[in-house]
C-alpha atoms as a PDB file:
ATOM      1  CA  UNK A   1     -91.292 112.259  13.496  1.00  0.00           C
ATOM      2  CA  UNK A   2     -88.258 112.963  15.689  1.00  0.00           C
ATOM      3  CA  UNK A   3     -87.192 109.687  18.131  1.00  0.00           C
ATOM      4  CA  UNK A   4     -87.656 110.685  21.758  1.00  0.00           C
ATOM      5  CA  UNK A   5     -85.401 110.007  24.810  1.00  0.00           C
ATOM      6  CA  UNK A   6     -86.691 107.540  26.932  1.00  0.00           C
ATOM      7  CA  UNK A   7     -86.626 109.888  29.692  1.00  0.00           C
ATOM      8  CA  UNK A   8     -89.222 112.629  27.132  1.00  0.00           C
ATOM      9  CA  UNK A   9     -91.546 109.470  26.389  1.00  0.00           C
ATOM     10  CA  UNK A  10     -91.846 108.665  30.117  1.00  0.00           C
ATOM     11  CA  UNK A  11     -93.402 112.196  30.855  1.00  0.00           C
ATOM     12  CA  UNK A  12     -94.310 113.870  27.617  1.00  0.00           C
ATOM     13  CA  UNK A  13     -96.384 116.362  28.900  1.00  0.00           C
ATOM     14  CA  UNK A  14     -93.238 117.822  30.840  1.00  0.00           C
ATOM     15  CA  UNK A  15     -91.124 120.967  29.434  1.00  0.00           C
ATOM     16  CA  UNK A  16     -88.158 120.920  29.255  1.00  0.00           C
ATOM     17  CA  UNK A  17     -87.131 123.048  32.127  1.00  0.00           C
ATOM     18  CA  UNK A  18     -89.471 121.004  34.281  1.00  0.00           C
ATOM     19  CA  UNK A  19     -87.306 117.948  33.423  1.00  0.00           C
ATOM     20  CA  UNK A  20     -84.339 119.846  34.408  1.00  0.00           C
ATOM     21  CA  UNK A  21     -85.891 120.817  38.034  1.00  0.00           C
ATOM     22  CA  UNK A  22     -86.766 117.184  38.694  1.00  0.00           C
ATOM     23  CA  UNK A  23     -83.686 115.892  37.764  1.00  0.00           C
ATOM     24  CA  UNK A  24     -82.293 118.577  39.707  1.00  0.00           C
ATOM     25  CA  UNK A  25     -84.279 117.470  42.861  1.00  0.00           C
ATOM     26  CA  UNK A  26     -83.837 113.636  42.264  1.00  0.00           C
ATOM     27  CA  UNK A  27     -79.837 114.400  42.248  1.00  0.00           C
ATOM     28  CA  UNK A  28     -80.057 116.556  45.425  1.00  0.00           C
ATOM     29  CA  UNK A  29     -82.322 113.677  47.045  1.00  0.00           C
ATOM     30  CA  UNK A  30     -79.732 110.693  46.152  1.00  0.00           C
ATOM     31  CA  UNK A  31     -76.835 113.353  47.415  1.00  0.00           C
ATOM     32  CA  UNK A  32     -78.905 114.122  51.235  1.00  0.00           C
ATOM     33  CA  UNK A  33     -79.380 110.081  51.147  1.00  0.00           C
ATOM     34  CA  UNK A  34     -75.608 109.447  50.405  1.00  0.00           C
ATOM     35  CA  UNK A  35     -74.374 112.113  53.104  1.00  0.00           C
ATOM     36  CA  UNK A  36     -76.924 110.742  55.811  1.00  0.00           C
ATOM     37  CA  UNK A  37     -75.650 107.024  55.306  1.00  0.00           C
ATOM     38  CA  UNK A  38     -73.236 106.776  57.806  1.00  0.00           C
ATOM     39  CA  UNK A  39     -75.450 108.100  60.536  1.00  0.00           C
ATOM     40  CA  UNK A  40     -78.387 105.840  59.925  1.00  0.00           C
ATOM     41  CA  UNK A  41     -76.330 102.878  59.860  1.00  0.00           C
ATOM     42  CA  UNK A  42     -74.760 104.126  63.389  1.00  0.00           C
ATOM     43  CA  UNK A  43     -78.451 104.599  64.919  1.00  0.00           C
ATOM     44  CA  UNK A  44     -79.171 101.123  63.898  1.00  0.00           C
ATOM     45  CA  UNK A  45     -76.105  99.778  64.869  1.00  0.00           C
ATOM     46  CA  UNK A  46     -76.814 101.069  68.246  1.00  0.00           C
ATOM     47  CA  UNK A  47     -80.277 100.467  68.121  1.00  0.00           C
ATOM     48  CA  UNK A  48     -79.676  96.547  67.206  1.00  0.00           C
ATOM     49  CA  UNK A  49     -76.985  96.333  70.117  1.00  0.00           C
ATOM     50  CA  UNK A  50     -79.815  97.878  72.721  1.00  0.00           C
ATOM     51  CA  UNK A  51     -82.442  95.667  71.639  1.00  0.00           C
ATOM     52  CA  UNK A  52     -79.826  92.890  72.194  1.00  0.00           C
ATOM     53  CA  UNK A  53     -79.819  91.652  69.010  1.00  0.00           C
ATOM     54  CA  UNK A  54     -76.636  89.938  67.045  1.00  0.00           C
ATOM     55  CA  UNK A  55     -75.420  87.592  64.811  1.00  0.00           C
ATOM     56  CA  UNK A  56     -76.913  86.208  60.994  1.00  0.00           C
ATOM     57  CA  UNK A  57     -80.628  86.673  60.534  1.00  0.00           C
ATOM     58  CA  UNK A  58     -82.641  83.182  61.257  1.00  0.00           C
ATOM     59  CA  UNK A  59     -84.630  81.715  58.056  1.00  0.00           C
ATOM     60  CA  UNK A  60     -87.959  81.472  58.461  1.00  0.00           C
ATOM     61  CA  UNK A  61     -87.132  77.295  58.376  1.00  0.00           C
ATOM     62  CA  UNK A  62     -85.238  77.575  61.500  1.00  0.00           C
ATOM     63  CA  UNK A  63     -86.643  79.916  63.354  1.00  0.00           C
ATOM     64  CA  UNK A  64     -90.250  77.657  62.873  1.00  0.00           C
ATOM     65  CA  UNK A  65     -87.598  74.804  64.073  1.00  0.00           C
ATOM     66  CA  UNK A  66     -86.033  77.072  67.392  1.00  0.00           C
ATOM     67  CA  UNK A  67     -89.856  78.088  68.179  1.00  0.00           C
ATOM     68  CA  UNK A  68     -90.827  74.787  67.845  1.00  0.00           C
ATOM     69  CA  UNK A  69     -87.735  73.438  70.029  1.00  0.00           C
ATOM     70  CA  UNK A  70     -88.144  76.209  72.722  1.00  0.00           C
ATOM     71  CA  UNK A  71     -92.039  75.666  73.755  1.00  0.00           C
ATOM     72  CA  UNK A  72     -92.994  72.785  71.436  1.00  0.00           C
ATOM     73  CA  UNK A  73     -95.567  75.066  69.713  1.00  0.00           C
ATOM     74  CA  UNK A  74     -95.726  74.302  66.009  1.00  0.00           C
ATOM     75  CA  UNK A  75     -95.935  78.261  64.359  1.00  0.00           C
ATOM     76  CA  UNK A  76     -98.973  76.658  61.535  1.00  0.00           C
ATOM     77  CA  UNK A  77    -101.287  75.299  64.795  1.00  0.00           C
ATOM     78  CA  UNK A  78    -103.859  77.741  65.529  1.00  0.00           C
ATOM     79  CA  UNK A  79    -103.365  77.853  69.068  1.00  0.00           C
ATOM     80  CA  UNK A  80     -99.890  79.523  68.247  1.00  0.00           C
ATOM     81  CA  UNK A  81    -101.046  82.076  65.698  1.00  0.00           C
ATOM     82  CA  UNK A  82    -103.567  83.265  68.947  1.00  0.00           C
ATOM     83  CA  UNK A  83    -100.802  83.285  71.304  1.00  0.00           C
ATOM     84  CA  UNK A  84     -98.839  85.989  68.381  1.00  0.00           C
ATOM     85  CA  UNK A  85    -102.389  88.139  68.077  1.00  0.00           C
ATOM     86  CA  UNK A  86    -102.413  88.294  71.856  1.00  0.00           C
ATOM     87  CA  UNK A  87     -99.021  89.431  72.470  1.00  0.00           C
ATOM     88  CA  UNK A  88     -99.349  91.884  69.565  1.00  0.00           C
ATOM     89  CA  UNK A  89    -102.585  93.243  70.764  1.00  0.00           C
ATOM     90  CA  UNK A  90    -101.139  93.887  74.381  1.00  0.00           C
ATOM     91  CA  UNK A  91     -98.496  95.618  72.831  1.00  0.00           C
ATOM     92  CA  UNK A  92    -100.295  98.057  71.079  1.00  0.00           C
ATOM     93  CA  UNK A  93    -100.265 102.152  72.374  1.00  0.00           C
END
């Protein structure tokens, strides 16, 4: 029995040719990802500085601690998990 490529054994109900087109596609897709790079990370760039936002990302430790330093709500009491299902319901289109 010959040894098949890992890539036959994966889908071994594919031809040969159909191999070829999705390989095809998958390069095309990774080369249209690599090309549009730079101008998602400028929309996001510009979308982070118009939402205001800057610096290192918080961990979820200290941004618990901040929240619980700016209103002295603790994020694990229930009253603050209703105060997050209200704002995100008031939000909603």
């Amino acid at each position: 029995m010959p040894l098949q490529s890992s890539e036959q054994s994966a889908h071994p109900g594919r031809s040969s040719a159909e191999r070829d087109a999705l390989a095809s596609l998958g390069a095309e897709l990774l080369r249209r990802a690599e090309e549009s790079q730079p101008a998602l990370e400028a929309a996001w760039d510009e979308l982070v500085a118009t939402w205001g936002i800057h610096g290192e990302p918080l961990g979820v430790q200290r941004l618990r601690e901040s929240i619980q330093q700016e209103s002295g709500a603790k994020p694990d009491d229930n009253e603050f998990s209703r105060e997050l299902i209200a704002l995100r319901e008031d939000r909603r289109p």
